[in-house]
N, C-alpha and C. Protein backbone atom coordinates (compact mmCIF):
# COMPACT_ATOMS: atom_id res chain seq x y z
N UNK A 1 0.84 -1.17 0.00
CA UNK A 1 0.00 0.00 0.00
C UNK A 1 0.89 1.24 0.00
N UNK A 2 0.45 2.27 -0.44
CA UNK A 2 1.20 3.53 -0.97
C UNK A 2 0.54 4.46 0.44
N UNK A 3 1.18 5.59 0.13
CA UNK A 3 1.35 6.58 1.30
C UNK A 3 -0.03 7.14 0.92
N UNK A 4 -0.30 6.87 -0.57
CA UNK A 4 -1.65 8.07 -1.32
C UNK A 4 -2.53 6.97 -1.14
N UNK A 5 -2.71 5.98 -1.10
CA UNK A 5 -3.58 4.64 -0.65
C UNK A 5 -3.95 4.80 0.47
N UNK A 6 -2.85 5.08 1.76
CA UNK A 6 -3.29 5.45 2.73
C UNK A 6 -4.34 6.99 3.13
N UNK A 7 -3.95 7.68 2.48
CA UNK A 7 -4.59 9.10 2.16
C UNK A 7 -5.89 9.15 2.18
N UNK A 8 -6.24 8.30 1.28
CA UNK A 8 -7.23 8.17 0.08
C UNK A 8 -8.24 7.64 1.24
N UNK A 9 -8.06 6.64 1.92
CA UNK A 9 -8.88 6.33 2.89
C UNK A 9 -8.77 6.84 3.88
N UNK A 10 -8.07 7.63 4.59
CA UNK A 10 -8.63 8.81 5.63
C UNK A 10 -9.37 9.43 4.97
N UNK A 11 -9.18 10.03 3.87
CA UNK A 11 -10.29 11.18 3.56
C UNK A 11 -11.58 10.59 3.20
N UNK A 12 -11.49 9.13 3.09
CA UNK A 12 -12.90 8.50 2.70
C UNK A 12 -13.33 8.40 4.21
N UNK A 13 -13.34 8.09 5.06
CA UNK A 13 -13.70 7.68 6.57
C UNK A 13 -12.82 8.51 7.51
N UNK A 14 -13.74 10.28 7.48
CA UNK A 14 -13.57 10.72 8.06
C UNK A 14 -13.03 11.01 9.24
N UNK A 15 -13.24 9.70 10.21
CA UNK A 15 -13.20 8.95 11.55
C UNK A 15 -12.00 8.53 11.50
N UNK A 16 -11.09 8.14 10.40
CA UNK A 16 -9.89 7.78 10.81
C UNK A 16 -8.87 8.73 10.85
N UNK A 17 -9.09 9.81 10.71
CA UNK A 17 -7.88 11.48 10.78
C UNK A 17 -8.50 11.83 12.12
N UNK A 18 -9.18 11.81 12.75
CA UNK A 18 -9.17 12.28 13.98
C UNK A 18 -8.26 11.21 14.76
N UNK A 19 -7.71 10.09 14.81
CA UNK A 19 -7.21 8.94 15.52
C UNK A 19 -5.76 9.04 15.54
N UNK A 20 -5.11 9.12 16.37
CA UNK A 20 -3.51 8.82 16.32
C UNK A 20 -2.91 7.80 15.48
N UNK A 21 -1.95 7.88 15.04
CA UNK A 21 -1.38 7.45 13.43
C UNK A 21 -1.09 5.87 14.67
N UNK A 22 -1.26 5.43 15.34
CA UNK A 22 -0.89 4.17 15.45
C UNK A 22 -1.91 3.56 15.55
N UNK A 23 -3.52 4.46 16.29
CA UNK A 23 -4.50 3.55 16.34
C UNK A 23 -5.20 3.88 14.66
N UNK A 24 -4.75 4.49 14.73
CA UNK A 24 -5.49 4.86 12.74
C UNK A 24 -4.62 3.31 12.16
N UNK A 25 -3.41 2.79 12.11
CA UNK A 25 -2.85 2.15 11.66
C UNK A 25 -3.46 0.79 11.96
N UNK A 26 -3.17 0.51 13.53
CA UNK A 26 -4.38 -0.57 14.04
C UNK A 26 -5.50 -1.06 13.09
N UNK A 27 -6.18 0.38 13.02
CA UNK A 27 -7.53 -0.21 12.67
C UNK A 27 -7.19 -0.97 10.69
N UNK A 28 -6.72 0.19 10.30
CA UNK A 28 -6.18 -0.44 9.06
C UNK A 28 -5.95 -1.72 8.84
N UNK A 29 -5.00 -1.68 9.30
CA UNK A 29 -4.46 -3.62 9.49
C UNK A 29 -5.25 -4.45 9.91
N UNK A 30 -6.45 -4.24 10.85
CA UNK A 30 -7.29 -5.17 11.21
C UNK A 30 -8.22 -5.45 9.81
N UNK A 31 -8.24 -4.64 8.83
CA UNK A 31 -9.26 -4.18 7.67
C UNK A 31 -10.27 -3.00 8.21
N UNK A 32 -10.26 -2.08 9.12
CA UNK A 32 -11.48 -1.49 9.44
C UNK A 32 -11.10 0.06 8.90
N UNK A 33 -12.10 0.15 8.12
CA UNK A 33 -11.97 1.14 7.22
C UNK A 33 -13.10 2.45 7.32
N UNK A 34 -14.17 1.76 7.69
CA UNK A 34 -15.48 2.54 7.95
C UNK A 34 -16.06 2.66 9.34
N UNK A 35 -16.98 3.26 9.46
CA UNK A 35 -17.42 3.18 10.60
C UNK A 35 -18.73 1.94 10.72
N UNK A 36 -18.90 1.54 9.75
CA UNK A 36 -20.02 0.39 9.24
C UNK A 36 -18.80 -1.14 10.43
N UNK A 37 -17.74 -1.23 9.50
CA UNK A 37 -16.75 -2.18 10.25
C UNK A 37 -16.42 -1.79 11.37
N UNK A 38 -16.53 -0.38 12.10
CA UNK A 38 -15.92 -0.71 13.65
C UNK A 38 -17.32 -1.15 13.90
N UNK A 39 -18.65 -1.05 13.90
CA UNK A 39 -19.66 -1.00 14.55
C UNK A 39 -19.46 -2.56 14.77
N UNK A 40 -18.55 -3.49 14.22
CA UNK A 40 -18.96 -5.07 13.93
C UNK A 40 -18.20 -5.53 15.36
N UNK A 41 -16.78 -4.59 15.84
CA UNK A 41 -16.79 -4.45 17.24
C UNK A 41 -17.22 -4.35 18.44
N UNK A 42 -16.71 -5.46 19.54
CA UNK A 42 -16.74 -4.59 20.57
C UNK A 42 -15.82 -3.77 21.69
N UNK A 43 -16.23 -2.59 22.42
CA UNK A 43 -15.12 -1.50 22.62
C UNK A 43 -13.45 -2.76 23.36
N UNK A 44 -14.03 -3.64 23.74
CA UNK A 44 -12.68 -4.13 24.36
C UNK A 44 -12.00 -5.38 23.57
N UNK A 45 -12.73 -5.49 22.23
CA UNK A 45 -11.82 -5.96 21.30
C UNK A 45 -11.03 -5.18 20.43
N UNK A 46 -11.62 -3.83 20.28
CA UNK A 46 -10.29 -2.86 19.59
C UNK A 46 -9.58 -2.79 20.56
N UNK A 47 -10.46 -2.45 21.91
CA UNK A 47 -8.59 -2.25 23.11
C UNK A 47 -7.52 -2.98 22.87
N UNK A 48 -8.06 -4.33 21.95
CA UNK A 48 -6.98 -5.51 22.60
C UNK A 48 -6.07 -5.00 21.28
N UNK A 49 -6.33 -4.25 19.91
CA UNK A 49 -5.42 -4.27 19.11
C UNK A 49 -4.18 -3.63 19.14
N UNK A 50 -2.73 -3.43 18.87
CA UNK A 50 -2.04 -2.98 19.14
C UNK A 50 -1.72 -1.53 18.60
N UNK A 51 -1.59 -0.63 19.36
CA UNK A 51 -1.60 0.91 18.77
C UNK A 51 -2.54 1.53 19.04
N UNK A 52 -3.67 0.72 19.92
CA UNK A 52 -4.71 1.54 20.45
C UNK A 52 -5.19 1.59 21.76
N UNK A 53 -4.91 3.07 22.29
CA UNK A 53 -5.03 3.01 24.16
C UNK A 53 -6.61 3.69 24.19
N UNK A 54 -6.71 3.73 25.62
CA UNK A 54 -7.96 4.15 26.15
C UNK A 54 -8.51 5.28 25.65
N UNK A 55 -7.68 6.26 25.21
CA UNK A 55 -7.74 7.98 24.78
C UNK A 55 -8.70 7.71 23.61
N UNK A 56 -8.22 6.61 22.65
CA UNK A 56 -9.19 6.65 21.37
C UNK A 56 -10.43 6.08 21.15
N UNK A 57 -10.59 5.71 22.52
CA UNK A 57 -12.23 5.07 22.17
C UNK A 57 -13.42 5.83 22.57
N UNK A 58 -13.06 7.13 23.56
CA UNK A 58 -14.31 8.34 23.19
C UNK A 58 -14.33 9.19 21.90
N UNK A 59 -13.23 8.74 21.00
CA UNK A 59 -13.13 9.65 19.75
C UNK A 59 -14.32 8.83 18.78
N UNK A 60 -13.58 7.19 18.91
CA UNK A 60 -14.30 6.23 17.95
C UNK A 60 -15.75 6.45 18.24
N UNK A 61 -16.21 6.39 19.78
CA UNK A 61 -17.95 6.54 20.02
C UNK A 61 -18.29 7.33 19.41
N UNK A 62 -17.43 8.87 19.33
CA UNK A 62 -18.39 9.94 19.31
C UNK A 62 -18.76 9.74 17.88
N UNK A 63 -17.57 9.16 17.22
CA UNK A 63 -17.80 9.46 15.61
C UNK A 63 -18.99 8.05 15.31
N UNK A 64 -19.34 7.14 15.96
CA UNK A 64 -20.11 6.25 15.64
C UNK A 64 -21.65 6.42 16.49
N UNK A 65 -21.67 7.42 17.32
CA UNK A 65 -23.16 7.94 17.64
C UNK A 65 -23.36 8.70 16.55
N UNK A 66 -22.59 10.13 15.70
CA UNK A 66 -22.34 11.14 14.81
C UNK A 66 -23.36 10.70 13.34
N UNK A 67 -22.97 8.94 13.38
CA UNK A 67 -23.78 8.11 12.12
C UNK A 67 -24.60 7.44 12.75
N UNK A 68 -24.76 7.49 13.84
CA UNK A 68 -25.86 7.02 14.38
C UNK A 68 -26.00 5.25 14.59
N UNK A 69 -24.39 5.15 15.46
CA UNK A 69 -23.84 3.72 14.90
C UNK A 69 -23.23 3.27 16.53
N UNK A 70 -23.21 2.48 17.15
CA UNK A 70 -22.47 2.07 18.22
C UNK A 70 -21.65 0.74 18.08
N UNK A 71 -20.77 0.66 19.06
CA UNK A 71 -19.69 -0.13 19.32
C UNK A 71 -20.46 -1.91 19.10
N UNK A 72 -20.78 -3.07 18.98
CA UNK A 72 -21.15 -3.80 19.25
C UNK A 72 -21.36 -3.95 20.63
N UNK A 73 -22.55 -4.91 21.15
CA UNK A 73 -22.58 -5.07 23.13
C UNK A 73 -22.13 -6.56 23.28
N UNK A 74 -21.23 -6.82 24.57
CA UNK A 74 -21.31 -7.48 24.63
C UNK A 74 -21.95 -9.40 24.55
């Protein structure tokens, strides 16, 4: 993947430029690209991915109430 590959999908999923370049990376690598795919989550299975601490998961909510979308429930 290219640097403009990477680009290309922040600016498609808004939600991932607000995120620190390691949990933005995280989610990448897991495949989660949208906010449709985090919703398939739940909040303490992204915890478990690497590059992503506690700080980024009131960012991820807010942007997945925003579409009117939540975390998966237990």
């Amino acid at each position: 993947m290219t640097m403009k590959d990477n680009k290309v999908k922040i600016d498609a999923s808004g939600f991932l430029a607000k995120l620190s370049a390691p949990a933005r990376n995280a989610l990448l690598n897991e495949g989660v690209e949208t906010l449709q795919q985090l919703a398939q989550y739940t909040e303490k299975e992204i915890l478990k991915l690497h590059g992503i601490g506690p700080a980024s998961l009131p960012i991820m909510r807010a942007s997945l109430e925003e579409a009117g979308l939540s975390f998966k429930q237990n």
